[in-house]
C-alpha atoms as a PDB file:
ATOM      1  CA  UNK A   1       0.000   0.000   0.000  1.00  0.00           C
ATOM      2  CA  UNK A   2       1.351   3.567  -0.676  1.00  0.00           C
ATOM      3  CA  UNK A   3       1.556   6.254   1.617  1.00  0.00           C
ATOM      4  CA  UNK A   4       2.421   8.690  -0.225  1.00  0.00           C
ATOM      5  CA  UNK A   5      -0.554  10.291   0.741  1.00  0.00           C
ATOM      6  CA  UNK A   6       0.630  10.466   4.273  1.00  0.00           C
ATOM      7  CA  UNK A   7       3.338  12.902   3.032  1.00  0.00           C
ATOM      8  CA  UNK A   8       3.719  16.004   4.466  1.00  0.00           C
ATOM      9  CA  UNK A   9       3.068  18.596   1.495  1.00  0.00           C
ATOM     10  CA  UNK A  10       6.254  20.973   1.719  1.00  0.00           C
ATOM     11  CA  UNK A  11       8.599  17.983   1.355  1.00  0.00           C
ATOM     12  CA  UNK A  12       7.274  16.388  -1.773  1.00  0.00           C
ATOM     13  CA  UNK A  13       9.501  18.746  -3.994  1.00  0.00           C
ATOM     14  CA  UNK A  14      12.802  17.269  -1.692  1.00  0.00           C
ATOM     15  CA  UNK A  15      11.566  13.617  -1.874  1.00  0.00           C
ATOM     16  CA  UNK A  16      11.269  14.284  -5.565  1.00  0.00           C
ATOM     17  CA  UNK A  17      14.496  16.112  -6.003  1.00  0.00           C
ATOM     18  CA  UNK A  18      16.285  12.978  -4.363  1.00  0.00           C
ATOM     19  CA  UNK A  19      18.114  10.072  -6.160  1.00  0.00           C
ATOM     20  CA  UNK A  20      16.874   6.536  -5.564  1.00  0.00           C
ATOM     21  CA  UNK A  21      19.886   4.180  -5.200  1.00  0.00           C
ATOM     22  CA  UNK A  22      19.629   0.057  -5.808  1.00  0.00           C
ATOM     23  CA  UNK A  23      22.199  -1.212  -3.971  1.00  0.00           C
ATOM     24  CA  UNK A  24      21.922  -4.282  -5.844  1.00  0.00           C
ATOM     25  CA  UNK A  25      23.112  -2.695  -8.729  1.00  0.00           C
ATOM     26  CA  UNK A  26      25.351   0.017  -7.692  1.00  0.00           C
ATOM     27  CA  UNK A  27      29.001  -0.271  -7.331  1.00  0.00           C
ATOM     28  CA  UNK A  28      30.349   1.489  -3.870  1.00  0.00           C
ATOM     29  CA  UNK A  29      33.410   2.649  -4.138  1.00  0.00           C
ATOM     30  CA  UNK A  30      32.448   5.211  -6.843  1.00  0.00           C
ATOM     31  CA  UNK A  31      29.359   6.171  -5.279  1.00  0.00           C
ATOM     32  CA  UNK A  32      30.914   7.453  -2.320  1.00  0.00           C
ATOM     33  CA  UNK A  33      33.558   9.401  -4.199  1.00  0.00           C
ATOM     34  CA  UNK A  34      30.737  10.749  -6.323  1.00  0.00           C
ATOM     35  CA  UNK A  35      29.481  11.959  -2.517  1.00  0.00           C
ATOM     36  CA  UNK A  36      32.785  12.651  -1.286  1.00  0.00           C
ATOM     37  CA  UNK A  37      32.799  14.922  -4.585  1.00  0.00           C
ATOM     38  CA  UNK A  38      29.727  16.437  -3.803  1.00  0.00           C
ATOM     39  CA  UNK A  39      30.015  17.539  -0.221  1.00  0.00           C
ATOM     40  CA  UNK A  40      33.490  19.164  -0.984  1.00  0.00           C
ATOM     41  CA  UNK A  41      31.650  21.277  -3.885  1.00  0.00           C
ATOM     42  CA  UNK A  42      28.928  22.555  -1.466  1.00  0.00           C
ATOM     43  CA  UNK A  43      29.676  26.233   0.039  1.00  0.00           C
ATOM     44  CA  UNK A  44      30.418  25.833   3.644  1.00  0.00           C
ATOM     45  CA  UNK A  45      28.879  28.907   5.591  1.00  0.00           C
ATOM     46  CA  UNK A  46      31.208  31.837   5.993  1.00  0.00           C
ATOM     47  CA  UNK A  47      32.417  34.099   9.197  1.00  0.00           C
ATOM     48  CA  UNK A  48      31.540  31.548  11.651  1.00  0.00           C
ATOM     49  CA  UNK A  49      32.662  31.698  14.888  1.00  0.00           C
ATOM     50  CA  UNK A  50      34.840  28.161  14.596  1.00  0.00           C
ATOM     51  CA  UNK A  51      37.923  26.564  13.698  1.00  0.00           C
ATOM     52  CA  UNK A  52      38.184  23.215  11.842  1.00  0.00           C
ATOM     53  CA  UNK A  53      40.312  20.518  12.463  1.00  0.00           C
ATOM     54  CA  UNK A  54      41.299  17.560  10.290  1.00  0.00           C
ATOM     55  CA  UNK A  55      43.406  14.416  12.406  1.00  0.00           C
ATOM     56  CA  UNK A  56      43.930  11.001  12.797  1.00  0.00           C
ATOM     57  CA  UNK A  57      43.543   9.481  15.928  1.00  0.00           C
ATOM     58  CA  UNK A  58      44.916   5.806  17.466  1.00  0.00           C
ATOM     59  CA  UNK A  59      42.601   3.025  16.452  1.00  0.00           C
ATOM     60  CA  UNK A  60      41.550   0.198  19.167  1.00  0.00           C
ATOM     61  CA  UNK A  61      43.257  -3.014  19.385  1.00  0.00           C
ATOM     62  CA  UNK A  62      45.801  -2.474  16.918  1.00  0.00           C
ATOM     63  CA  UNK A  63      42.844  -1.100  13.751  1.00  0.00           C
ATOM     64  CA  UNK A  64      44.400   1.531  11.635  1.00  0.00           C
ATOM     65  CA  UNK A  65      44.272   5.082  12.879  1.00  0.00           C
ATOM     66  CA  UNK A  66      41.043   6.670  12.824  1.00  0.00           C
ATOM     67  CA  UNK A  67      39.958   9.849  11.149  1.00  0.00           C
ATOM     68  CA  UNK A  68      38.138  12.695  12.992  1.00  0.00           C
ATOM     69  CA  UNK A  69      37.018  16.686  12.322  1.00  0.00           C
ATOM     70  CA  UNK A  70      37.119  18.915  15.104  1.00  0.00           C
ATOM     71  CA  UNK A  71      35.070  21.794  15.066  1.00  0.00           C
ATOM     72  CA  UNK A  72      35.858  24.383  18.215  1.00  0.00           C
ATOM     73  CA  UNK A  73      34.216  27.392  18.899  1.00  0.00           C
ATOM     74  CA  UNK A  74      36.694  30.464  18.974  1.00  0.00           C
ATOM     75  CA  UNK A  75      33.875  32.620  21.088  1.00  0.00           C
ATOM     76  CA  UNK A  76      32.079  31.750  24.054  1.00  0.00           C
ATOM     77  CA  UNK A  77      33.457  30.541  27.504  1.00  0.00           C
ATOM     78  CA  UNK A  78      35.478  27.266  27.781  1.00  0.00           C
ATOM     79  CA  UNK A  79      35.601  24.658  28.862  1.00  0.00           C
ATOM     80  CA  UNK A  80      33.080  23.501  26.307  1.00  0.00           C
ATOM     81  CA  UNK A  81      30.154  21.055  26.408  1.00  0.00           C
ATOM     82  CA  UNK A  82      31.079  18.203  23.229  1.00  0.00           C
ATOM     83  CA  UNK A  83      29.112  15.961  20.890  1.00  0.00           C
ATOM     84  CA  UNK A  84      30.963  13.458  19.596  1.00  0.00           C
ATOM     85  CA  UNK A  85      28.919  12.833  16.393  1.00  0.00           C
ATOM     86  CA  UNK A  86      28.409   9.707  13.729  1.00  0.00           C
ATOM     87  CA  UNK A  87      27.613  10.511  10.451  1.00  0.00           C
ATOM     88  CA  UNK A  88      24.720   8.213   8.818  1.00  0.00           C
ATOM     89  CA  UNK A  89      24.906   6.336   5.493  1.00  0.00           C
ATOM     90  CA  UNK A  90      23.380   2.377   6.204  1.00  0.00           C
ATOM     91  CA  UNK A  91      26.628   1.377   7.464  1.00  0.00           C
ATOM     92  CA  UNK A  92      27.731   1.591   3.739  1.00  0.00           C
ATOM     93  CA  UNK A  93      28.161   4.959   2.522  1.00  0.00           C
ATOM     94  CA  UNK A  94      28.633   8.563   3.576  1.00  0.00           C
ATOM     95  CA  UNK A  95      31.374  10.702   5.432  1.00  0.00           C
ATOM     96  CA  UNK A  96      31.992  13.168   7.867  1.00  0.00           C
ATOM     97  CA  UNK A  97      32.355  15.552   5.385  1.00  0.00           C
ATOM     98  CA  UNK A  98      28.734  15.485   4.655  1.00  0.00           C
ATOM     99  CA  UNK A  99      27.679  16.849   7.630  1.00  0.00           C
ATOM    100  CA  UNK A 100      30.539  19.511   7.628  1.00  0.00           C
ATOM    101  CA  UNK A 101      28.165  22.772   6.979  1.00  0.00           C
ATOM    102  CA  UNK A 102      25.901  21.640   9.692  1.00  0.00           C
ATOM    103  CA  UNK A 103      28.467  20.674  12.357  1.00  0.00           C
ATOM    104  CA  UNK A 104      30.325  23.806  11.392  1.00  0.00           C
ATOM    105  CA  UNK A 105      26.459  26.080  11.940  1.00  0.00           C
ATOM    106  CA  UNK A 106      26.216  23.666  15.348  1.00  0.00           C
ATOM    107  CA  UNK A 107      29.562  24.231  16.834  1.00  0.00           C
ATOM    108  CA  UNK A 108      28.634  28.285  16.641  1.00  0.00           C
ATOM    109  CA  UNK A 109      25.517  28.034  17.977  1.00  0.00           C
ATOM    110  CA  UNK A 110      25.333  25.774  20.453  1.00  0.00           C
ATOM    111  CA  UNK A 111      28.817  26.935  21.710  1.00  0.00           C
ATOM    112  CA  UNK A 112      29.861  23.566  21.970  1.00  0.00           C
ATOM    113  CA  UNK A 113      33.256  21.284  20.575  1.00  0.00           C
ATOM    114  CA  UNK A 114      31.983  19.067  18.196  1.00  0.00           C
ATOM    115  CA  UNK A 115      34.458  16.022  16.796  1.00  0.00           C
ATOM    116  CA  UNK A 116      33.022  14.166  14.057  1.00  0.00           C
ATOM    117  CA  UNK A 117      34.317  10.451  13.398  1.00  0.00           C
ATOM    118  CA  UNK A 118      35.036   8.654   9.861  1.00  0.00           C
ATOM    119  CA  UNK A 119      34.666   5.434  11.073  1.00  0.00           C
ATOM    120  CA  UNK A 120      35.186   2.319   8.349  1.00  0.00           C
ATOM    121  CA  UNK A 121      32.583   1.516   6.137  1.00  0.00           C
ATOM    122  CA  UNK A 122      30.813  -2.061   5.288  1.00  0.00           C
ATOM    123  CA  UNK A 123      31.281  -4.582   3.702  1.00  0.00           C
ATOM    124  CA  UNK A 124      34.690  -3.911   3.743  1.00  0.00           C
ATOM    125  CA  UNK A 125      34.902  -3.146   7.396  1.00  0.00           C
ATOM    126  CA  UNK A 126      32.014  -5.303   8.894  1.00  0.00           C
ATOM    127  CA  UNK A 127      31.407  -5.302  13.002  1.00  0.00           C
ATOM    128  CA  UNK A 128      32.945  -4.352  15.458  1.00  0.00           C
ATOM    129  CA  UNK A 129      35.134  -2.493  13.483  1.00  0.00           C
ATOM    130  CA  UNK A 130      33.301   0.785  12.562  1.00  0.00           C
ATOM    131  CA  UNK A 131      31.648   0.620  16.470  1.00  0.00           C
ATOM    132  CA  UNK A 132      35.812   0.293  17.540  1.00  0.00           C
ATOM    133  CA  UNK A 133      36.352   3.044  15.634  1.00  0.00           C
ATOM    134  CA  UNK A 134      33.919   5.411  17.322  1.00  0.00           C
ATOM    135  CA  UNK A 135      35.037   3.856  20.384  1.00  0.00           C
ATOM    136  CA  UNK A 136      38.590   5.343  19.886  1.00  0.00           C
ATOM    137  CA  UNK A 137      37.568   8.730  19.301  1.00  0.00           C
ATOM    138  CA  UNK A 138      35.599   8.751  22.492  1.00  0.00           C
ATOM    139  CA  UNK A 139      38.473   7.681  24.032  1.00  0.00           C
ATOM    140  CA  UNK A 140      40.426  11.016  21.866  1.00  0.00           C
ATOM    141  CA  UNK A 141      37.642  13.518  23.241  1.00  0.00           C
ATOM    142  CA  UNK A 142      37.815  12.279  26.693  1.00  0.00           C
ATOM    143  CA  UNK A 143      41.784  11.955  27.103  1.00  0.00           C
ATOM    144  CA  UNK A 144      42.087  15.224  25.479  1.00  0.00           C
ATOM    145  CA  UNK A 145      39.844  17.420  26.852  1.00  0.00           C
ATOM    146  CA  UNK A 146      41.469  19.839  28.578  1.00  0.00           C
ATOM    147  CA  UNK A 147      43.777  20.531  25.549  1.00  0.00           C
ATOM    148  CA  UNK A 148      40.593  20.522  23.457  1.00  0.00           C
ATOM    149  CA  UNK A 149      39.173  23.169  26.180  1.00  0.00           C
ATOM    150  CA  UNK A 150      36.544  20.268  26.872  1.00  0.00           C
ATOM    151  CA  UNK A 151      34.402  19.460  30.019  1.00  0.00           C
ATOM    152  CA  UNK A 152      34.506  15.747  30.623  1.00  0.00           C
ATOM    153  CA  UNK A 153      31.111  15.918  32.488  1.00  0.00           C
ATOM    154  CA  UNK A 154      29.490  17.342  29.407  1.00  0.00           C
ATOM    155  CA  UNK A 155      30.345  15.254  26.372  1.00  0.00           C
ATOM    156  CA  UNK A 156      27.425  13.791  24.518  1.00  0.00           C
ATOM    157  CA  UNK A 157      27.128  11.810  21.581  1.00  0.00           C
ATOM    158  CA  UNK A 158      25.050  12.186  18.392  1.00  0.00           C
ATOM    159  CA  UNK A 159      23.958  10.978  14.644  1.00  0.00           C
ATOM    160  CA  UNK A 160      21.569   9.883  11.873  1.00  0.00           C
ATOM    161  CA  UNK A 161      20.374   7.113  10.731  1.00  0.00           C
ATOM    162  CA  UNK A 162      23.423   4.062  10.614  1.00  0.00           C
ATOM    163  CA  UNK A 163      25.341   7.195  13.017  1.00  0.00           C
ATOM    164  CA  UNK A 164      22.589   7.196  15.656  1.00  0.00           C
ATOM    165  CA  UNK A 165      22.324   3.381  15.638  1.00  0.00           C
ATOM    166  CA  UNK A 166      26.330   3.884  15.969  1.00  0.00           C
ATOM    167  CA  UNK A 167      25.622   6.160  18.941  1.00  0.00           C
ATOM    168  CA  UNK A 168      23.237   4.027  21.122  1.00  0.00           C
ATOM    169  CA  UNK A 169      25.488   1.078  20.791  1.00  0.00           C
ATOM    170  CA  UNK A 170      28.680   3.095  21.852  1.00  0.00           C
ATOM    171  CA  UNK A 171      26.111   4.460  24.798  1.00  0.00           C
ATOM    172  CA  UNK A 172      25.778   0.497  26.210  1.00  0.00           C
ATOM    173  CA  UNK A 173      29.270   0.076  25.218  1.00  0.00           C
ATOM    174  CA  UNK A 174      30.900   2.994  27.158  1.00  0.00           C
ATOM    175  CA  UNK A 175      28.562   1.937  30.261  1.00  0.00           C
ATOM    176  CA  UNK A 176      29.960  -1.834  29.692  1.00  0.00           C
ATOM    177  CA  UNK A 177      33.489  -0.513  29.977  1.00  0.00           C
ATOM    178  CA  UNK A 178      33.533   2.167  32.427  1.00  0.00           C
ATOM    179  CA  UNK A 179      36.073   3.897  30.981  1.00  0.00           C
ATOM    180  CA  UNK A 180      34.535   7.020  29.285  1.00  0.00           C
ATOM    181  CA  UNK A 181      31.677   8.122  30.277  1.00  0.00           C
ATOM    182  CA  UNK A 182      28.717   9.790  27.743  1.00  0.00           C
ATOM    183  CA  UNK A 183      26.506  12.718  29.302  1.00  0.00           C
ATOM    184  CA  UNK A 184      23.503  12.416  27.034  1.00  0.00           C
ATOM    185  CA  UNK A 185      22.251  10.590  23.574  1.00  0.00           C
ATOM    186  CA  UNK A 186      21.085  12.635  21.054  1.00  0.00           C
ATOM    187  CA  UNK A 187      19.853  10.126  18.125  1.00  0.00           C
ATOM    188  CA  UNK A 188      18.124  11.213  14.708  1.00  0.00           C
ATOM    189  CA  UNK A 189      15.809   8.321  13.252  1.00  0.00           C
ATOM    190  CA  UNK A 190      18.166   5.971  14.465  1.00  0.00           C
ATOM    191  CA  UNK A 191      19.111   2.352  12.570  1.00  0.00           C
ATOM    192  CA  UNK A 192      18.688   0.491  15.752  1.00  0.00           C
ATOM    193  CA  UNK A 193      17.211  -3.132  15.153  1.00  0.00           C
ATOM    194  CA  UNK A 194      18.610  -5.538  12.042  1.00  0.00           C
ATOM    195  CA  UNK A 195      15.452  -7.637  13.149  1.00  0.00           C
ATOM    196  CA  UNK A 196      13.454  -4.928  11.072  1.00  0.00           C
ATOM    197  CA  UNK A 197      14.843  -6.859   8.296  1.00  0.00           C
ATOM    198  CA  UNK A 198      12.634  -9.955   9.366  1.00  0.00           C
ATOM    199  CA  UNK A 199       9.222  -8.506  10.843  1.00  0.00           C
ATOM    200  CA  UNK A 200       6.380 -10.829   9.999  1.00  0.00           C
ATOM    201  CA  UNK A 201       4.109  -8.218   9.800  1.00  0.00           C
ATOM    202  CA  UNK A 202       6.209  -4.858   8.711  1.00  0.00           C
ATOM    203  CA  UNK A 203       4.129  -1.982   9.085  1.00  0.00           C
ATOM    204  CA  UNK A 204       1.998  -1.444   6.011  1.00  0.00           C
ATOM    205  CA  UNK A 205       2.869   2.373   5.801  1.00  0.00           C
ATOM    206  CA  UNK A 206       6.802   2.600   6.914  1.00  0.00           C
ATOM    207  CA  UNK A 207       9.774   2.789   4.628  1.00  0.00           C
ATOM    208  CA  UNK A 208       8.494   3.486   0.868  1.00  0.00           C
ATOM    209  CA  UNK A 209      10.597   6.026   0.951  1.00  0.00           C
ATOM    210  CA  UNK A 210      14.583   7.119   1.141  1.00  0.00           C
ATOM    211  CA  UNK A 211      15.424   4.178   2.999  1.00  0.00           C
ATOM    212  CA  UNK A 212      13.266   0.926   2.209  1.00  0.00           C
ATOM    213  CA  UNK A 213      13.203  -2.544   3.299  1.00  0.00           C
ATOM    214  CA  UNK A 214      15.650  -3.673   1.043  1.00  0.00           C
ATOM    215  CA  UNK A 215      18.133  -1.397   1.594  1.00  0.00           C
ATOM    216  CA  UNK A 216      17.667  -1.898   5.221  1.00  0.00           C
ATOM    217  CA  UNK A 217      18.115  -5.332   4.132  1.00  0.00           C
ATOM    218  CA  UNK A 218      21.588  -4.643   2.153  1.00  0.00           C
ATOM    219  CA  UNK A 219      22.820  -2.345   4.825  1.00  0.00           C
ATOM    220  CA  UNK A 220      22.783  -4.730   8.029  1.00  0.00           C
ATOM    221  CA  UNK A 221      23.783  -7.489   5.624  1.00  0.00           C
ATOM    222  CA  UNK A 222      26.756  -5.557   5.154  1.00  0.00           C
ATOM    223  CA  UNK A 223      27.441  -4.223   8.485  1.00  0.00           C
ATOM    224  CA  UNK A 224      26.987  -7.326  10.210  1.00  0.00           C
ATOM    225  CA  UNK A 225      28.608  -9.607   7.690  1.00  0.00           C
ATOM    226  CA  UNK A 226      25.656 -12.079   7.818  1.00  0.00           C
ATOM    227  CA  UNK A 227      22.151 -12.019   7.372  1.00  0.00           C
ATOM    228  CA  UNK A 228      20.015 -10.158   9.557  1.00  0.00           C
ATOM    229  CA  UNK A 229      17.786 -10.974  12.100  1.00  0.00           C
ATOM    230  CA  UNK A 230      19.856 -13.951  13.253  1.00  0.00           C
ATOM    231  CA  UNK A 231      21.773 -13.843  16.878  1.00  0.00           C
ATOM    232  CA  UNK A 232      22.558 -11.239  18.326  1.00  0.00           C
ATOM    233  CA  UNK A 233      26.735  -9.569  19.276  1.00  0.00           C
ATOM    234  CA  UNK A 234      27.687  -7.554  21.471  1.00  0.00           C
ATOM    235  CA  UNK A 235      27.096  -3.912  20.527  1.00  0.00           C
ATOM    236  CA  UNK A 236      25.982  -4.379  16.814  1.00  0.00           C
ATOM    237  CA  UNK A 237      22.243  -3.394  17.375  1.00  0.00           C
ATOM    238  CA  UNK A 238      21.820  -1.189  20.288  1.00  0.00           C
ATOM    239  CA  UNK A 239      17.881  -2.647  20.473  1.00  0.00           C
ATOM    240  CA  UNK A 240      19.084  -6.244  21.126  1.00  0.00           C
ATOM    241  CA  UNK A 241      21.371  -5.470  24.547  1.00  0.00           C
ATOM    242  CA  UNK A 242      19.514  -6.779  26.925  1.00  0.00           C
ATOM    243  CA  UNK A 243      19.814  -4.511  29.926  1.00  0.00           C
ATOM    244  CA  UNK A 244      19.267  -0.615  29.138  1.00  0.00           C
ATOM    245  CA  UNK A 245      19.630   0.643  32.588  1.00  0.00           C
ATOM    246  CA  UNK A 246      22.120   2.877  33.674  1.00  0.00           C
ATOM    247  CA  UNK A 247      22.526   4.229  29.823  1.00  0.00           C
ATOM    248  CA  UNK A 248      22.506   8.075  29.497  1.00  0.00           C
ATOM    249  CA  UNK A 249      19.451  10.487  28.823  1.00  0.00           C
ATOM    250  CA  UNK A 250      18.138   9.855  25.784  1.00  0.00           C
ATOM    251  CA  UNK A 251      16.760  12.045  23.000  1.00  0.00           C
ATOM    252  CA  UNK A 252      14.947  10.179  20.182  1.00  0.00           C
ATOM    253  CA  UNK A 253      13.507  11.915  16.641  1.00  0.00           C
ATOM    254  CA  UNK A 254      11.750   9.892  13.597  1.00  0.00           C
ATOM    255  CA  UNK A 255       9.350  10.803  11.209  1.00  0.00           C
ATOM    256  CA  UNK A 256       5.908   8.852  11.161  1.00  0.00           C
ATOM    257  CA  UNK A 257       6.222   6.788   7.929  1.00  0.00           C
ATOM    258  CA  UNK A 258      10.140   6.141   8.292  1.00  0.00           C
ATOM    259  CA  UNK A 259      11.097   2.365   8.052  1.00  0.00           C
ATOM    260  CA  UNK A 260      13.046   3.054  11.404  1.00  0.00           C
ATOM    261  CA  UNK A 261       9.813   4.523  13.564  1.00  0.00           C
ATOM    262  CA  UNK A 262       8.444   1.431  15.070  1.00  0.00           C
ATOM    263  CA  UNK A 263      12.020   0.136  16.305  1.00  0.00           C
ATOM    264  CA  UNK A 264      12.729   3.756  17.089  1.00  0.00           C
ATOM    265  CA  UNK A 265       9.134   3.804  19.861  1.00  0.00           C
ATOM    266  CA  UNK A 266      10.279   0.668  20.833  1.00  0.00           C
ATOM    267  CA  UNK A 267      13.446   1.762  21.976  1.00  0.00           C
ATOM    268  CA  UNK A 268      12.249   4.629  23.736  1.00  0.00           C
ATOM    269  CA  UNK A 269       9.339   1.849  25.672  1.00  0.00           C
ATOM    270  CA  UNK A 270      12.263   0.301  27.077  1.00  0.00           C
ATOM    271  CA  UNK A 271      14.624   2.995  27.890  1.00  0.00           C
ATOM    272  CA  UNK A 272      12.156   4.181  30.096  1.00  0.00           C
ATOM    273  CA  UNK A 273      10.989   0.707  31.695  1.00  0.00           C
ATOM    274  CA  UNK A 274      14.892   0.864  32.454  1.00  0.00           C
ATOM    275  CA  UNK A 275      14.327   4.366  34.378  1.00  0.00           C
ATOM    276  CA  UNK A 276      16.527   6.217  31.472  1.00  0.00           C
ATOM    277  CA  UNK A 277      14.838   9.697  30.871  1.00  0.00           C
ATOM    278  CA  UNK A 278      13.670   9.558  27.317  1.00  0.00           C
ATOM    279  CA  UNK A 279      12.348  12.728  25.279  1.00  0.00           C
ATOM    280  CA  UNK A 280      10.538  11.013  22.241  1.00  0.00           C
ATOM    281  CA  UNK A 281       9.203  13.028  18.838  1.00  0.00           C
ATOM    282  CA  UNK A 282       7.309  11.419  15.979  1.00  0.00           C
ATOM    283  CA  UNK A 283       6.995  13.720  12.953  1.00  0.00           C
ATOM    284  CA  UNK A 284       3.527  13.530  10.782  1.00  0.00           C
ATOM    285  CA  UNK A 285       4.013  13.224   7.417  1.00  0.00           C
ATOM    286  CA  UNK A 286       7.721  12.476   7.447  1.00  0.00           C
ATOM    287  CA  UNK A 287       9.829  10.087   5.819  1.00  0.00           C
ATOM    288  CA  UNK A 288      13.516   9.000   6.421  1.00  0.00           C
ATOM    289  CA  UNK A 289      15.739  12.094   6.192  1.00  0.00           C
ATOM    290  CA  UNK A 290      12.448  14.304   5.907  1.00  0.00           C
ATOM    291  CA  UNK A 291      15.259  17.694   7.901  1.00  0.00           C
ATOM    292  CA  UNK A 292      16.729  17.671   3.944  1.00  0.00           C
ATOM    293  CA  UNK A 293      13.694  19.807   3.465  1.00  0.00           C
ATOM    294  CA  UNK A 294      14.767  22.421   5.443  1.00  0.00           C
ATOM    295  CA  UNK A 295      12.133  24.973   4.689  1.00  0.00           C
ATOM    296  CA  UNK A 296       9.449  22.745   5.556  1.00  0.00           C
ATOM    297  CA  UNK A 297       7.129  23.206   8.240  1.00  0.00           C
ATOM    298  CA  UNK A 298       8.261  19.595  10.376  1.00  0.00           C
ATOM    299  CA  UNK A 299      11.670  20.133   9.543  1.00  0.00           C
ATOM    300  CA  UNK A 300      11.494  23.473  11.143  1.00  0.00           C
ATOM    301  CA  UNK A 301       9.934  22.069  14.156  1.00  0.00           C
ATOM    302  CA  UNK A 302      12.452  18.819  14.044  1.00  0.00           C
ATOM    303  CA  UNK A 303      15.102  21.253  14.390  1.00  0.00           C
ATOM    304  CA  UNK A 304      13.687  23.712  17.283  1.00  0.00           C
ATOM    305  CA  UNK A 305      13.289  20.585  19.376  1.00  0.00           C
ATOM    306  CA  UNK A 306      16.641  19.364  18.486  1.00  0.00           C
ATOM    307  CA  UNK A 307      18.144  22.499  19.313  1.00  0.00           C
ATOM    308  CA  UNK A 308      16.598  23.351  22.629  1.00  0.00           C
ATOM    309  CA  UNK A 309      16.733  19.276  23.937  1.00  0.00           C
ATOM    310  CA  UNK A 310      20.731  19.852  23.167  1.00  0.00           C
ATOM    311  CA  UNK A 311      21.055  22.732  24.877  1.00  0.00           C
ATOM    312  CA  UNK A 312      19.315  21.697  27.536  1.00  0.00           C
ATOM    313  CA  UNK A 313      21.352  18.436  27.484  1.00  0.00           C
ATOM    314  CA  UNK A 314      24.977  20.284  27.387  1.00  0.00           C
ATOM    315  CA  UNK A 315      23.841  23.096  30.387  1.00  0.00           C
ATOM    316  CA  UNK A 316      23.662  19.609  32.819  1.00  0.00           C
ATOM    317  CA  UNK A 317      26.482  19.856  35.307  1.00  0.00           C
END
């Protein structure tokens, strides 16, 4: 059944505008350099209070180094709240260059350091690695923060899609280790579940568009380098760990017909059955990636409730 009709109106011309990519057909490699491409042609905004920072940091357990962006506010007051944020993509594609403009527009107005991780893409990286990966640059922000003009007690974590799935799992895997400790959880229509892959009933009005069953289907293939829906490991699906208490304050966004929404509510049942504090949207009308439109109406409101439940996240002390 198509519910297209469920579409919000002002983000028709942006679902429209957007490419449609078979990943059955597709090679990678030269789609994400045709990305890569694209990102580095787009204007980043000018006269911002911020300075940029390309580095590679140590790997874990011997991976190759690791390679982050670090965007630091040259105004404001330090020590600065962080976000250590994971760029989306299915596990498969995208960069953190794509997100460059808005972590650039973030790190100004949220006064905050922002470091931005390039962690290995699947299939050729499959689990743990790209989780290890974010893993070490948790371990950068924390064991750097006072050079980085960082507050330790403030340092949240954040992404999209594949990046918020990313995010929740290094949330249960930084309370498994004790080492580094994560403030708050920001996640954007996070890619929690591979058992999405396997529902016996999918919802009839979910995931016709952007991101769809089958590339759902491709992407957890690929990250977990087996089918999905089959047992679970440690820290590759944040929605099959077991125990959720004791995980960080959790913010949680997803648009009503995105493929991701029902895993996404049931997330946010159990964080709260675990006593973790939980602020929960659901957008009307909006499809995977629906903040691409950002003129329209529920992107606008998207991002005032993003805004204000990070603020309110990085003023905690």
């Amino acid at each position: 059944m198509s519910s297209r009709h469920l579409i919000e109106t002002d983000l028709i011309a942006t679902l429209e505008a957007l490419p449609v990519i078979d990943f059955a057909t597709v090679d990678l490699p030269p789609l994400r350099a045709a990305m890569d491409q694209m990102f580095a042609d787009m204007p980043m905004p000018e006269g911002l209070p911020v300075s940029v920072e390309r580095k590679s940091v140590p790997g874990e357990n011997g991976a190759p180094d690791v390679g982050i962006m670090i965007y630091t506010p040259t105004a404001g007051e330090a020590p600065f709240p962080a976000l250590l944020h994971i760029h989306g993509g299915g596990y498969v594609i995208g960069s953190a260059a794509m997100t460059e403009a808005a972590n650039r527009a973030r790190a100004a107005e949220m006064g905050c350091v922002i470091v931005s991780v390039d962690y290995r893409l699947a299939p050729e990286t499959a689990h743990p690695g790209p989780i290890e990966d974010c893993y070490a640059a948790l371990r950068y922000l924390h064991g750097n923060a006072g050079a980085l003009n960082v507050d330790s007690k403030r340092i949240g974590v954040t992404g999209e899609s594949a990046g918020g799935g990313l995010a929740a799992a290094l949330a249960v895997m930084a309370r498994d280790k004790g080492e580094f400790p994560i403030a708050f959880q920001h996640l954007i229509y996070p890619m929690l579940d591979d058992r999405t892959c396997t529902m016996a009933e999918p919802h009839p009005h979910c995931g016709e568009f952007i991101w769809t069953p089958d590339q759902n289907r491709f992407g957890w293939s690929a990250y977990l380098g087996h089918a999905p829906g089959a047992e679970a490991r440690p820290y590759a699906a944040a929605a099959r760990s077991d125990d959720l208490s004791g995980l960080p304050p959790a913010f949680i966004a997803v648009g009503a017909i995105d493929l991701f929404m029902e895993e996404n509510l049931e997330f946010a049942r159990r964080l709260t059955r675990a006593g973790v504090p939980v602020e929960l949207h659901v957008y009307p009308g909006a499809f995977h990636g629906f903040d691409m439109a950002a003129d329209a109406a529920v992107s606008k409101a998207f991002k005032w409730n993003s805004d204000d439940a990070l603020s309110r996240a990085m003023a905690r002390r």
